[in-house]
PDBML (XML) file of the C-alpha atoms, coordinates in Angstrom:
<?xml version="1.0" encoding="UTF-8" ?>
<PDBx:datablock datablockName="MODEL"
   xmlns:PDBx="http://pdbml.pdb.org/schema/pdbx-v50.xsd"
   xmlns:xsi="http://www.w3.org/2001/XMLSchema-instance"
   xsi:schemaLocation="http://pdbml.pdb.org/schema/pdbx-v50.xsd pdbx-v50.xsd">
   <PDBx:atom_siteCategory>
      <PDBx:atom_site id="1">
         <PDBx:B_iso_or_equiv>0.00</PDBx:B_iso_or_equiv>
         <PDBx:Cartn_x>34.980</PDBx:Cartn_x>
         <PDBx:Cartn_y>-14.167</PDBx:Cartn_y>
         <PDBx:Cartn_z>9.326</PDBx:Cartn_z>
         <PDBx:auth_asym_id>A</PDBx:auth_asym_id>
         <PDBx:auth_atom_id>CA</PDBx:auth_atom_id>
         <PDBx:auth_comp_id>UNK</PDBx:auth_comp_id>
         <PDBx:auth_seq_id>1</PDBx:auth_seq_id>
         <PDBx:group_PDB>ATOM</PDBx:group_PDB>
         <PDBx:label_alt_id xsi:nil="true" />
         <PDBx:label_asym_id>A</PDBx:label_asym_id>
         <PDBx:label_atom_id>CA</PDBx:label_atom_id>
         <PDBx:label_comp_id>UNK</PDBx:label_comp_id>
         <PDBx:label_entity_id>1</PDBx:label_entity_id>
         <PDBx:label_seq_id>1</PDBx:label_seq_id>
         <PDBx:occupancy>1.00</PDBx:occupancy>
         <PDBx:pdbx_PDB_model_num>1</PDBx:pdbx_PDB_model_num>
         <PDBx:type_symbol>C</PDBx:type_symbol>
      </PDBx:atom_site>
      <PDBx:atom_site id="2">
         <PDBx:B_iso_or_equiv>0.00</PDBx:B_iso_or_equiv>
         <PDBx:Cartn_x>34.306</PDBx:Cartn_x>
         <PDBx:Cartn_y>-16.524</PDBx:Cartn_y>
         <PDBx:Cartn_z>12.364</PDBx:Cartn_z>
         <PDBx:auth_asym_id>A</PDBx:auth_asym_id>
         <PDBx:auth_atom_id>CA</PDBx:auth_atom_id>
         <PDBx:auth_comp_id>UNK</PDBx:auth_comp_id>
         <PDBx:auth_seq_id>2</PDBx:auth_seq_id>
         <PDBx:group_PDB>ATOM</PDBx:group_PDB>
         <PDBx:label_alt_id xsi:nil="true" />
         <PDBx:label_asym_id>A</PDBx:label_asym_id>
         <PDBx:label_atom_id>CA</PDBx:label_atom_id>
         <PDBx:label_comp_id>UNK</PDBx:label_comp_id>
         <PDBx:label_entity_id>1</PDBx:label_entity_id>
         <PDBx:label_seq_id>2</PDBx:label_seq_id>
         <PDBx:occupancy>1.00</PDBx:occupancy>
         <PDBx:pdbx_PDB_model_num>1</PDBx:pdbx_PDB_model_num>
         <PDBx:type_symbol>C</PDBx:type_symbol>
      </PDBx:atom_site>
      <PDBx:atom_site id="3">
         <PDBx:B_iso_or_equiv>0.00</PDBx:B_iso_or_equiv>
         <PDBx:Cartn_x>34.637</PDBx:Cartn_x>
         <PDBx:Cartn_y>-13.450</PDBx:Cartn_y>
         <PDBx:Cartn_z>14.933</PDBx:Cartn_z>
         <PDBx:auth_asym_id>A</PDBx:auth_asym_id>
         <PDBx:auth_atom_id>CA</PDBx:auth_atom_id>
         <PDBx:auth_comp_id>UNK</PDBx:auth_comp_id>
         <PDBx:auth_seq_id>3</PDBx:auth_seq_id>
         <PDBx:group_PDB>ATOM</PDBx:group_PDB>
         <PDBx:label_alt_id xsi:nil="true" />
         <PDBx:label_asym_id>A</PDBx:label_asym_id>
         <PDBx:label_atom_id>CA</PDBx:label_atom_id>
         <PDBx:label_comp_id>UNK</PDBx:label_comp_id>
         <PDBx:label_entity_id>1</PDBx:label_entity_id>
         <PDBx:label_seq_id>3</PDBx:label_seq_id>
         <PDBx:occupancy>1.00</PDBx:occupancy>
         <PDBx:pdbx_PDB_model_num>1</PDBx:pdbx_PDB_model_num>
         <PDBx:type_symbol>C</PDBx:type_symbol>
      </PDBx:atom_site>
      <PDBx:atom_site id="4">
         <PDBx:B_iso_or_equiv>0.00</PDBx:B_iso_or_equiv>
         <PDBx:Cartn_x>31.994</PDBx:Cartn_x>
         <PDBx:Cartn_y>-14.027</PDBx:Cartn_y>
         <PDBx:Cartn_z>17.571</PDBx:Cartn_z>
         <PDBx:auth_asym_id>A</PDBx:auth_asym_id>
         <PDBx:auth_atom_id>CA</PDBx:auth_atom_id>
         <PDBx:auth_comp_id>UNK</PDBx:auth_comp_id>
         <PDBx:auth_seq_id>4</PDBx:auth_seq_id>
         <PDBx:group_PDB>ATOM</PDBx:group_PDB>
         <PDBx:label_alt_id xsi:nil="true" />
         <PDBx:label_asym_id>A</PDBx:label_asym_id>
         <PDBx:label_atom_id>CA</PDBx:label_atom_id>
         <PDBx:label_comp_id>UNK</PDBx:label_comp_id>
         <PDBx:label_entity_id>1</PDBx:label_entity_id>
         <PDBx:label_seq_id>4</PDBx:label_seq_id>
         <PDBx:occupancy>1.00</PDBx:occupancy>
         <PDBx:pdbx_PDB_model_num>1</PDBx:pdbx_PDB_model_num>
         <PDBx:type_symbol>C</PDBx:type_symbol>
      </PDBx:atom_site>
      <PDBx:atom_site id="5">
         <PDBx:B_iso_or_equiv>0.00</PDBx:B_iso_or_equiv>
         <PDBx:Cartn_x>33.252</PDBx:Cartn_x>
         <PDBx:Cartn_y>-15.120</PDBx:Cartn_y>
         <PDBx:Cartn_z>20.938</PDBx:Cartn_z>
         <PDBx:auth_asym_id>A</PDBx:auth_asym_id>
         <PDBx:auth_atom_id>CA</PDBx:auth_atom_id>
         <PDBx:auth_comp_id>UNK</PDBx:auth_comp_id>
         <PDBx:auth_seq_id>5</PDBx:auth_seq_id>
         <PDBx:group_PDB>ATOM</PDBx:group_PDB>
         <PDBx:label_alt_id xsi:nil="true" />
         <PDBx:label_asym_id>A</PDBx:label_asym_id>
         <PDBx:label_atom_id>CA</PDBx:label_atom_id>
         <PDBx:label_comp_id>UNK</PDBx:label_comp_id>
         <PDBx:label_entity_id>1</PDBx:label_entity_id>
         <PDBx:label_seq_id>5</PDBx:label_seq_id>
         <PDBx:occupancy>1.00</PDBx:occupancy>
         <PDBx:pdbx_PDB_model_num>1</PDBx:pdbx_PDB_model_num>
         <PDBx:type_symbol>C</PDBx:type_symbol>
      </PDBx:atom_site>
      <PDBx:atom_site id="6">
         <PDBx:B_iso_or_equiv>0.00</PDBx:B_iso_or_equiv>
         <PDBx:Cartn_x>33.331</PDBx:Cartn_x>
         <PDBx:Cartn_y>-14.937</PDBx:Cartn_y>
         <PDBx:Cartn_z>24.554</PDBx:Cartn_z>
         <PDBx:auth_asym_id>A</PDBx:auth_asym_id>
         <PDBx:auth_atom_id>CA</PDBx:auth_atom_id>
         <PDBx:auth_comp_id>UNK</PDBx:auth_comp_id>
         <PDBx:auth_seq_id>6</PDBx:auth_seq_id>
         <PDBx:group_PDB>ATOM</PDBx:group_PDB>
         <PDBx:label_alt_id xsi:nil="true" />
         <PDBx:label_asym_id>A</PDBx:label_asym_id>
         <PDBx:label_atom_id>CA</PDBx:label_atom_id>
         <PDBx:label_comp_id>UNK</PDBx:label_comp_id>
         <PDBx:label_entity_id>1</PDBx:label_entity_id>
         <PDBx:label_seq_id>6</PDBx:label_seq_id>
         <PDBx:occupancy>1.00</PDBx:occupancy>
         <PDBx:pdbx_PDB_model_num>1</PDBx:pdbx_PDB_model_num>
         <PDBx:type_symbol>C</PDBx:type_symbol>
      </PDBx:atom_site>
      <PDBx:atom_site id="7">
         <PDBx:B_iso_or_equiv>0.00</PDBx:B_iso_or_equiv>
         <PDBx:Cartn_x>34.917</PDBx:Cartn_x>
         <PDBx:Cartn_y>-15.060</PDBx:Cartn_y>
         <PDBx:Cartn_z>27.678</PDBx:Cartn_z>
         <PDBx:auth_asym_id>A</PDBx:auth_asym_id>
         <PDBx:auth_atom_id>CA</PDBx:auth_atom_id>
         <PDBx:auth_comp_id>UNK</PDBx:auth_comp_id>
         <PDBx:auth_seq_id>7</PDBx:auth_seq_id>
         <PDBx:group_PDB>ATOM</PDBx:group_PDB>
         <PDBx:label_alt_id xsi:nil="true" />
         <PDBx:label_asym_id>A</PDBx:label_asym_id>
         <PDBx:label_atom_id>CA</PDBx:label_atom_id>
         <PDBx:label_comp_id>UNK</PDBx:label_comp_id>
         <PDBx:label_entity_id>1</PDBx:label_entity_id>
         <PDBx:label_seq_id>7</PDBx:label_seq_id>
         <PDBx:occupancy>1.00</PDBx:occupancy>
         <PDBx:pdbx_PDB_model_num>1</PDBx:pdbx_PDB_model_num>
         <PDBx:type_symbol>C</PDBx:type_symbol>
      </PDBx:atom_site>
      <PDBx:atom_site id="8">
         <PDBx:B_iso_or_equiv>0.00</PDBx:B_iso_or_equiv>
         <PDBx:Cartn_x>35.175</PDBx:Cartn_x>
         <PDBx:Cartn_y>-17.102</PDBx:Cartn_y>
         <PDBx:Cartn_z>30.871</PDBx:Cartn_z>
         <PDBx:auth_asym_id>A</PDBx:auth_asym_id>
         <PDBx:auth_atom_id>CA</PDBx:auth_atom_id>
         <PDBx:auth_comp_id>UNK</PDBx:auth_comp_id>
         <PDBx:auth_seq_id>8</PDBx:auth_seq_id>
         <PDBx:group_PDB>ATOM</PDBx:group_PDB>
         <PDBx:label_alt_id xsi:nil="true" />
         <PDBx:label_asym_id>A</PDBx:label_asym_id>
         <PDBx:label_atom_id>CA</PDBx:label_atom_id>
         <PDBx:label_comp_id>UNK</PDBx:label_comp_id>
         <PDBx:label_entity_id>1</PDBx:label_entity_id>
         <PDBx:label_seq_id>8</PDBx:label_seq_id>
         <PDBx:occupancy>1.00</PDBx:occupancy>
         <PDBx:pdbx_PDB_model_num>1</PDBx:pdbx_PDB_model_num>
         <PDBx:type_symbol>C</PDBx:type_symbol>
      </PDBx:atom_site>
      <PDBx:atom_site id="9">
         <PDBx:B_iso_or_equiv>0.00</PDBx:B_iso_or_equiv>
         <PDBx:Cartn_x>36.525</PDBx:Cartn_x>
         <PDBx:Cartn_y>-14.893</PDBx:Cartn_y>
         <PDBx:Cartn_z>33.165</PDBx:Cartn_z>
         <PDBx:auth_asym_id>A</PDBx:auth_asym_id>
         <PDBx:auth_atom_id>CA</PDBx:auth_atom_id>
         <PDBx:auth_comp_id>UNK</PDBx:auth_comp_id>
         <PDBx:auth_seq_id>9</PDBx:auth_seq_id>
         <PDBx:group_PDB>ATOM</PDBx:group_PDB>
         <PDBx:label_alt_id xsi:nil="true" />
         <PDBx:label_asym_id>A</PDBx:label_asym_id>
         <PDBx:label_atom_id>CA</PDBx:label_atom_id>
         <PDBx:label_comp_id>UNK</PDBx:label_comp_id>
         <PDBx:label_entity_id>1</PDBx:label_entity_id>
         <PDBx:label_seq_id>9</PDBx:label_seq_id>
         <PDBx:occupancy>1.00</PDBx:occupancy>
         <PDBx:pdbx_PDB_model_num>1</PDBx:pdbx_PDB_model_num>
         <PDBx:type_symbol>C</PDBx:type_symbol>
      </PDBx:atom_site>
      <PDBx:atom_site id="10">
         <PDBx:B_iso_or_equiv>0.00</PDBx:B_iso_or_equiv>
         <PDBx:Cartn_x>36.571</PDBx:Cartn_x>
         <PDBx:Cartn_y>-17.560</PDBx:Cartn_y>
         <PDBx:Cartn_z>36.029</PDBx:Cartn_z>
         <PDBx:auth_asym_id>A</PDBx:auth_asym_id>
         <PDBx:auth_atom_id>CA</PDBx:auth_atom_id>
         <PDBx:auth_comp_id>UNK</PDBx:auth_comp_id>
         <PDBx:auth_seq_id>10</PDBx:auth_seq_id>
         <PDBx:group_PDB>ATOM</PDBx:group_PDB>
         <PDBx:label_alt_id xsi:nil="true" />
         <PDBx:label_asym_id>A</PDBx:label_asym_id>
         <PDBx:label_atom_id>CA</PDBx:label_atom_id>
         <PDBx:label_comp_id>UNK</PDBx:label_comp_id>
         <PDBx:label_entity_id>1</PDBx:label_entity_id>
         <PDBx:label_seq_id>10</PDBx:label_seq_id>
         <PDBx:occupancy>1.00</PDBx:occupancy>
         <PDBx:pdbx_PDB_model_num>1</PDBx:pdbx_PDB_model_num>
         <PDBx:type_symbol>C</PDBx:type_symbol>
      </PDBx:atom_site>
      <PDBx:atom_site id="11">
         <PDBx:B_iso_or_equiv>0.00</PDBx:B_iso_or_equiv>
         <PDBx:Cartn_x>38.961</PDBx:Cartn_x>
         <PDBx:Cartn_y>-20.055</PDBx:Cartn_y>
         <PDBx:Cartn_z>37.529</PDBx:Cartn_z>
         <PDBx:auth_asym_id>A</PDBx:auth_asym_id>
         <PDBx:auth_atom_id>CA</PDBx:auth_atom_id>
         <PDBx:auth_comp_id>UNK</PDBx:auth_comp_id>
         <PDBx:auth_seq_id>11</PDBx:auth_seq_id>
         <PDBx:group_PDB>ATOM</PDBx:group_PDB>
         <PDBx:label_alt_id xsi:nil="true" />
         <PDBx:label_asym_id>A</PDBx:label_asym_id>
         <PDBx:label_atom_id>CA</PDBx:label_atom_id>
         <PDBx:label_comp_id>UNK</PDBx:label_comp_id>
         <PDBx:label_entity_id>1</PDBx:label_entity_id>
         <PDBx:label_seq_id>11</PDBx:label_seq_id>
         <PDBx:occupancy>1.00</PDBx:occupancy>
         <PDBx:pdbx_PDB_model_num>1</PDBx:pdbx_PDB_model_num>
         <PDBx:type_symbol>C</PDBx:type_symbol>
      </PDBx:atom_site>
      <PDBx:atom_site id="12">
         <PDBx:B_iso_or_equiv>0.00</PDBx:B_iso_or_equiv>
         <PDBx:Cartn_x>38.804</PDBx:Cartn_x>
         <PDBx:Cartn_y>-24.175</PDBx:Cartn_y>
         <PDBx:Cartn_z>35.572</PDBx:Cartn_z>
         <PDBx:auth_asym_id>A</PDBx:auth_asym_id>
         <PDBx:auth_atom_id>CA</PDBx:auth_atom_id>
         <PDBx:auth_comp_id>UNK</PDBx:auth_comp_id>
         <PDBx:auth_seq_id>12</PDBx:auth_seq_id>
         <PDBx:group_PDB>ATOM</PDBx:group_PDB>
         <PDBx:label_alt_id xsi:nil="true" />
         <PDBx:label_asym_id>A</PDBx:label_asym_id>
         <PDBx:label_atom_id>CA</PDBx:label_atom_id>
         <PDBx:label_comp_id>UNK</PDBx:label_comp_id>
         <PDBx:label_entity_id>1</PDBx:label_entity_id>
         <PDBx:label_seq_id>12</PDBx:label_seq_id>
         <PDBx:occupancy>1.00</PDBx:occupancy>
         <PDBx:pdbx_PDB_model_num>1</PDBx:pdbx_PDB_model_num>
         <PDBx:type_symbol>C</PDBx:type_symbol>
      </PDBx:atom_site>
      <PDBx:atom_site id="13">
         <PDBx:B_iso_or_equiv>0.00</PDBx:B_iso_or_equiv>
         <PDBx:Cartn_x>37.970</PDBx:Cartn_x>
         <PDBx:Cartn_y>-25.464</PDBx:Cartn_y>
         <PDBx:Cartn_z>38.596</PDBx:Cartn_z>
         <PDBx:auth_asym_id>A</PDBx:auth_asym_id>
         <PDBx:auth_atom_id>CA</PDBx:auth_atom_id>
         <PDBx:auth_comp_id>UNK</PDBx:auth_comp_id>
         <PDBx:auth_seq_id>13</PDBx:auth_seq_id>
         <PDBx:group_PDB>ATOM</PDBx:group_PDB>
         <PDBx:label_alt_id xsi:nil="true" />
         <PDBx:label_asym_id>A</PDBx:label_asym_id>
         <PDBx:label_atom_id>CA</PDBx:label_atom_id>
         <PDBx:label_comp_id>UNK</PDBx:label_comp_id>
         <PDBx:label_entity_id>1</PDBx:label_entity_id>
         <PDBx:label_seq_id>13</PDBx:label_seq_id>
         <PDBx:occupancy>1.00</PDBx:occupancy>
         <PDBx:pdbx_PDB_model_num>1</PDBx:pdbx_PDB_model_num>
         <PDBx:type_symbol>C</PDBx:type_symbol>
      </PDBx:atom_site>
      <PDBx:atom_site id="14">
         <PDBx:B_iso_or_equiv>0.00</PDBx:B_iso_or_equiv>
         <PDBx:Cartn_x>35.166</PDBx:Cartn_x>
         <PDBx:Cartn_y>-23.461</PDBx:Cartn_y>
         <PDBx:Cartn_z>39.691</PDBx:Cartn_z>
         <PDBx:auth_asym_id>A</PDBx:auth_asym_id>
         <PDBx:auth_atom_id>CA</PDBx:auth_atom_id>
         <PDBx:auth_comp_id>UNK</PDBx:auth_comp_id>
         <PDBx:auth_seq_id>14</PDBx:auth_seq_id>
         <PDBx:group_PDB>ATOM</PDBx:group_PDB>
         <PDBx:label_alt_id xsi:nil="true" />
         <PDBx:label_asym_id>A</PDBx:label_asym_id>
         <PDBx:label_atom_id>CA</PDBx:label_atom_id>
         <PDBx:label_comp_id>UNK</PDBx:label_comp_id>
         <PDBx:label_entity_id>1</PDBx:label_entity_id>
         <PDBx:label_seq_id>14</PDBx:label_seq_id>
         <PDBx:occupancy>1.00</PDBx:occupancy>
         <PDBx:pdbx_PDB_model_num>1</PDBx:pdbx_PDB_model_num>
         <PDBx:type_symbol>C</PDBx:type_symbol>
      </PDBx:atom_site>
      <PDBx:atom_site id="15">
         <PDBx:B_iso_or_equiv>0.00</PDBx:B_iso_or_equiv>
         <PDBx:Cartn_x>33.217</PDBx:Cartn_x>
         <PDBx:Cartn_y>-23.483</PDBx:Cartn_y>
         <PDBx:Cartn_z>35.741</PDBx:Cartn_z>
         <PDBx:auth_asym_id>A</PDBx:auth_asym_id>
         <PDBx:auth_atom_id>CA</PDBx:auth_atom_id>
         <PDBx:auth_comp_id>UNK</PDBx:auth_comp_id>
         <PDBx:auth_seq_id>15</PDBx:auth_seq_id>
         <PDBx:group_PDB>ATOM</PDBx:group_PDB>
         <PDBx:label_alt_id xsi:nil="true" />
         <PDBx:label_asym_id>A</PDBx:label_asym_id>
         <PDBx:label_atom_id>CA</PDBx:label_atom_id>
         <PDBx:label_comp_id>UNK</PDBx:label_comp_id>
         <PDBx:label_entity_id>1</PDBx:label_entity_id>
         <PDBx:label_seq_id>15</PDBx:label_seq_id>
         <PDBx:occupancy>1.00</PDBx:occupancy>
         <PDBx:pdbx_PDB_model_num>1</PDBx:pdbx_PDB_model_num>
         <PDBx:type_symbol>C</PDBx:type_symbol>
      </PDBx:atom_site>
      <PDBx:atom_site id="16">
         <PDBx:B_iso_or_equiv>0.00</PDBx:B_iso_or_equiv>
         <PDBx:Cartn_x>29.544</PDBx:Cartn_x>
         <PDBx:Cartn_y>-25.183</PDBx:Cartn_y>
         <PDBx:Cartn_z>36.105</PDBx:Cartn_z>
         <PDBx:auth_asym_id>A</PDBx:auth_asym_id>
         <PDBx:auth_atom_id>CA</PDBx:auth_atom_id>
         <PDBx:auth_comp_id>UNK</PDBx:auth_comp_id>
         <PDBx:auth_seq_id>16</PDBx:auth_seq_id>
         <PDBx:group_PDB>ATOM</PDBx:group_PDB>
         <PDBx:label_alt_id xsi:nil="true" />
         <PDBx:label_asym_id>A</PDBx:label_asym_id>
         <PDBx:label_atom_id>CA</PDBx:label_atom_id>
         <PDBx:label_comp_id>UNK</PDBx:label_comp_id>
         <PDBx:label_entity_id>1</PDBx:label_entity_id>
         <PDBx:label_seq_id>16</PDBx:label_seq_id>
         <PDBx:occupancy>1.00</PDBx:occupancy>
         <PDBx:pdbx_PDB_model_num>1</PDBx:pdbx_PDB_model_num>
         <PDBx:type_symbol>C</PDBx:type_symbol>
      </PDBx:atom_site>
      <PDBx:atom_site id="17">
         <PDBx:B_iso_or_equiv>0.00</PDBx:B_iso_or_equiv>
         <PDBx:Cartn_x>28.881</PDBx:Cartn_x>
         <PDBx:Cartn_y>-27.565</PDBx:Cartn_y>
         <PDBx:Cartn_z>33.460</PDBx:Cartn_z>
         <PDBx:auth_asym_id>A</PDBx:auth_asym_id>
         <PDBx:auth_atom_id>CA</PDBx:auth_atom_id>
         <PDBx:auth_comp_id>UNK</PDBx:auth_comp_id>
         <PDBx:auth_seq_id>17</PDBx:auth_seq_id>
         <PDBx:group_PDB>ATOM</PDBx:group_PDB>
         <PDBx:label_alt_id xsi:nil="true" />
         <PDBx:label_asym_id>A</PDBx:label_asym_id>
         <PDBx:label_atom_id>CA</PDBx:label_atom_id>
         <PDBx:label_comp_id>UNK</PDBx:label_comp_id>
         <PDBx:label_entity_id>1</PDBx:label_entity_id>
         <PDBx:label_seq_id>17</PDBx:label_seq_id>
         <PDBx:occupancy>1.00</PDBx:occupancy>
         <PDBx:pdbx_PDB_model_num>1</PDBx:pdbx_PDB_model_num>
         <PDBx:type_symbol>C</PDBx:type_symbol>
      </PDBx:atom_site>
      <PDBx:atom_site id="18">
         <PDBx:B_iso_or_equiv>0.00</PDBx:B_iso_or_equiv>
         <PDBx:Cartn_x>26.494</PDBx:Cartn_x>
         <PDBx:Cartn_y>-25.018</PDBx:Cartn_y>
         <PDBx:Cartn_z>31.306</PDBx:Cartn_z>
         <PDBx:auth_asym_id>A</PDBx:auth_asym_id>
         <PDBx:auth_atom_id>CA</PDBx:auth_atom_id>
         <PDBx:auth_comp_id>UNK</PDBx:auth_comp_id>
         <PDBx:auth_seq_id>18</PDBx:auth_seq_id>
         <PDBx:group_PDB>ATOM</PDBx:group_PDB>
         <PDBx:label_alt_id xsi:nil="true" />
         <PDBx:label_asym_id>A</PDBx:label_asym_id>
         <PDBx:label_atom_id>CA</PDBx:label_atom_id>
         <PDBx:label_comp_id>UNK</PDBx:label_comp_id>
         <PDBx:label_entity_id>1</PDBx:label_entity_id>
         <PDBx:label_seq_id>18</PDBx:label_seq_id>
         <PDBx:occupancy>1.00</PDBx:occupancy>
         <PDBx:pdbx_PDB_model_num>1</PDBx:pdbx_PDB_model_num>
         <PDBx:type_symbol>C</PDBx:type_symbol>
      </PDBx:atom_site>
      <PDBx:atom_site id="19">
         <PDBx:B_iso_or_equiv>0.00</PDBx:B_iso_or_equiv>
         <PDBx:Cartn_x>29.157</PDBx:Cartn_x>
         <PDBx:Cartn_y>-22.124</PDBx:Cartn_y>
         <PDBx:Cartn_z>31.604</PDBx:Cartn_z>
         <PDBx:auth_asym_id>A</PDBx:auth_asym_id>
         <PDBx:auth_atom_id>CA</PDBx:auth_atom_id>
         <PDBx:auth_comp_id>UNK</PDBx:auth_comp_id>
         <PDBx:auth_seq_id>19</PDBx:auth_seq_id>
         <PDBx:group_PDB>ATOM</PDBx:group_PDB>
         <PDBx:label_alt_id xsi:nil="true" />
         <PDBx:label_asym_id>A</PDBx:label_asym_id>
         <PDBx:label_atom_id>CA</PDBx:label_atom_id>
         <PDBx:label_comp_id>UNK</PDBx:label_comp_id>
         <PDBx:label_entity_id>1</PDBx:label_entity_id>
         <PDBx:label_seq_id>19</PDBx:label_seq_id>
         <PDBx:occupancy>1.00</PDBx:occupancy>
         <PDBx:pdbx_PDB_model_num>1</PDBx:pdbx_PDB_model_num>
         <PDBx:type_symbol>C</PDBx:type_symbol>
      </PDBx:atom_site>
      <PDBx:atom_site id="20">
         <PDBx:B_iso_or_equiv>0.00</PDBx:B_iso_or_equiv>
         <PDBx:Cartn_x>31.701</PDBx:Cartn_x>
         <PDBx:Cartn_y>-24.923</PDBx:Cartn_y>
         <PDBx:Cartn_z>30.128</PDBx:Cartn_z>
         <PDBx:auth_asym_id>A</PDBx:auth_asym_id>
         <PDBx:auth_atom_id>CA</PDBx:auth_atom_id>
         <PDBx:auth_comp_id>UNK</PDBx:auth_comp_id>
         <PDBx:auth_seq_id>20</PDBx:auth_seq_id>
         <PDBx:group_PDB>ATOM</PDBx:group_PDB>
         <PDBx:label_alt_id xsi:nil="true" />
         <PDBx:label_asym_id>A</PDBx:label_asym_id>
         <PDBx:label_atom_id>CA</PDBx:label_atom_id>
         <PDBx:label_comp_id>UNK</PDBx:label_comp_id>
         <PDBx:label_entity_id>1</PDBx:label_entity_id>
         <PDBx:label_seq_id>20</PDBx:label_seq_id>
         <PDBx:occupancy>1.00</PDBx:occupancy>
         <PDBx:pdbx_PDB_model_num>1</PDBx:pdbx_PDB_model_num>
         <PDBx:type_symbol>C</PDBx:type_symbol>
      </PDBx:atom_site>
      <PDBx:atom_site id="21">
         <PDBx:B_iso_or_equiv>0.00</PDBx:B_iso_or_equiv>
         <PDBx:Cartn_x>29.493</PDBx:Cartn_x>
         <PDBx:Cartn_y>-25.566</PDBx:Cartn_y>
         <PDBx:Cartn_z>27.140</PDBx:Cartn_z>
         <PDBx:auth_asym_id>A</PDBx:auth_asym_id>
         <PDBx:auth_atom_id>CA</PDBx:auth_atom_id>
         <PDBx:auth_comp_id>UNK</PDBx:auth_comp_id>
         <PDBx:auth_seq_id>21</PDBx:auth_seq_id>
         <PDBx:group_PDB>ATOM</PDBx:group_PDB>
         <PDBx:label_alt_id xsi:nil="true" />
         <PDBx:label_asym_id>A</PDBx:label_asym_id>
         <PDBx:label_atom_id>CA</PDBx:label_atom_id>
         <PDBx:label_comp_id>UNK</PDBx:label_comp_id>
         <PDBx:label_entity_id>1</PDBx:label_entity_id>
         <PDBx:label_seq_id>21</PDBx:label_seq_id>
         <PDBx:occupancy>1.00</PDBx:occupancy>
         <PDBx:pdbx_PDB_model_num>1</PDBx:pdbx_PDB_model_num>
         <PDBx:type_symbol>C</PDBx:type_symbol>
      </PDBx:atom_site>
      <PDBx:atom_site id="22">
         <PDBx:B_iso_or_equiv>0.00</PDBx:B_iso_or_equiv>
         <PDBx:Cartn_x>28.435</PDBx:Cartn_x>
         <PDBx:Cartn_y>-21.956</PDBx:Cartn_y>
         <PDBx:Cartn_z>26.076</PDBx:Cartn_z>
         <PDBx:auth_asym_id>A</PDBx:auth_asym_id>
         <PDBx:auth_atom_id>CA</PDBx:auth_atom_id>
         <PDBx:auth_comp_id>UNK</PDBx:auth_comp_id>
         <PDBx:auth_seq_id>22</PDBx:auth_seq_id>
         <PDBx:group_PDB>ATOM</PDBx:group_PDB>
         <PDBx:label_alt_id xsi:nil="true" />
         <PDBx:label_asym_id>A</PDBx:label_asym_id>
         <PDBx:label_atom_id>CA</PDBx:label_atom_id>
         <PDBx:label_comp_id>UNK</PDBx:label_comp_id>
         <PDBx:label_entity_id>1</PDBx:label_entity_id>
         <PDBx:label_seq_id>22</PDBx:label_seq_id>
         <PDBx:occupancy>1.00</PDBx:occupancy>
         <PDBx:pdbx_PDB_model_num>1</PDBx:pdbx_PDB_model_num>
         <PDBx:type_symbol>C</PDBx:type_symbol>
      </PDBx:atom_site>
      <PDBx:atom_site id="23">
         <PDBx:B_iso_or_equiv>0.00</PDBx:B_iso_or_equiv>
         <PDBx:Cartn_x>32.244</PDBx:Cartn_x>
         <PDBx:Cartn_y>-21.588</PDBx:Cartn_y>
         <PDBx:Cartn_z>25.720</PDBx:Cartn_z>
         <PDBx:auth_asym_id>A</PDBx:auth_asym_id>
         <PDBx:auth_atom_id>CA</PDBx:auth_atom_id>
         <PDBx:auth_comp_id>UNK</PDBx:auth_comp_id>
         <PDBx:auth_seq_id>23</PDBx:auth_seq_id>
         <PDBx:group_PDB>ATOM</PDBx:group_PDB>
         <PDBx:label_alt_id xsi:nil="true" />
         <PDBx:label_asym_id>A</PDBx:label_asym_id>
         <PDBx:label_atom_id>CA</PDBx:label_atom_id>
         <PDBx:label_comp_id>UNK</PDBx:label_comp_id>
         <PDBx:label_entity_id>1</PDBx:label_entity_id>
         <PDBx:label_seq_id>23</PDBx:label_seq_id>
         <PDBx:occupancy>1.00</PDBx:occupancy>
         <PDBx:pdbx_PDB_model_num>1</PDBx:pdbx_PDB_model_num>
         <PDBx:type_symbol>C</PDBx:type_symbol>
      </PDBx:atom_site>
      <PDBx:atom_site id="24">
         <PDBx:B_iso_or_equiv>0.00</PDBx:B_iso_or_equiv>
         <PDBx:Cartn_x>32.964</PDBx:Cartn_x>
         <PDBx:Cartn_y>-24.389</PDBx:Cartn_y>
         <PDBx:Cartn_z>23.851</PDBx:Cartn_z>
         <PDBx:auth_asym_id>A</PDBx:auth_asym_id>
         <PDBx:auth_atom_id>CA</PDBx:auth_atom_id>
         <PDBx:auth_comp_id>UNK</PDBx:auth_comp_id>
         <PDBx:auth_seq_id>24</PDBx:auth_seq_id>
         <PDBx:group_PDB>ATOM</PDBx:group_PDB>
         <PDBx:label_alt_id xsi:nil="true" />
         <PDBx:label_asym_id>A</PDBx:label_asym_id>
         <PDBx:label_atom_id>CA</PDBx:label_atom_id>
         <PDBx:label_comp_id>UNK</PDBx:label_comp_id>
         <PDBx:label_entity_id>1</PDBx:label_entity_id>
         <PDBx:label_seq_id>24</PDBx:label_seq_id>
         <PDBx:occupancy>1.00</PDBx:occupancy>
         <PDBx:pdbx_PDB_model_num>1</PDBx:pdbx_PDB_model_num>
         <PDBx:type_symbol>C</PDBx:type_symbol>
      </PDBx:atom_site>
      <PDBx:atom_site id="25">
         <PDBx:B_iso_or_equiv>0.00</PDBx:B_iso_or_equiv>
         <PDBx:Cartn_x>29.595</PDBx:Cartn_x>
         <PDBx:Cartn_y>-24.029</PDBx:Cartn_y>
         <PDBx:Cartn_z>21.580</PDBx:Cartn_z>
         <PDBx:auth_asym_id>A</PDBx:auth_asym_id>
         <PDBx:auth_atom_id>CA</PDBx:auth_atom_id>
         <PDBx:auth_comp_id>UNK</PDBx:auth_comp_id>
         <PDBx:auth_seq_id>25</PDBx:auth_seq_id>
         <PDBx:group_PDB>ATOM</PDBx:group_PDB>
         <PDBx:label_alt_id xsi:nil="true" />
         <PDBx:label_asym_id>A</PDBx:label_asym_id>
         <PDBx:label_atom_id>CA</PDBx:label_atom_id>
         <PDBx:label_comp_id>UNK</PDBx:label_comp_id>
         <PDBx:label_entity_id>1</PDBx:label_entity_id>
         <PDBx:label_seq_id>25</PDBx:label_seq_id>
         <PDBx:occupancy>1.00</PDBx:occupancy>
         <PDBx:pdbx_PDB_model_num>1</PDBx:pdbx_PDB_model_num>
         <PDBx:type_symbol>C</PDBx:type_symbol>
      </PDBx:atom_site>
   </PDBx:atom_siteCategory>
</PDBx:datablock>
């Protein structure tokens, strides 16, 4: 059951770099 996630809770356009690839990792 691949259930872990999280959220980004901020605009595209205003995501740093490291914030980008937590989400996507």
């Amino acid at each position: 059951v691949n259930n872990a996630g999280m959220p980004d809770a901020m605009r595209a356009h205003k995501m740093p770099v490291e914030l980008v690839d937590q989400v996507l990792g």
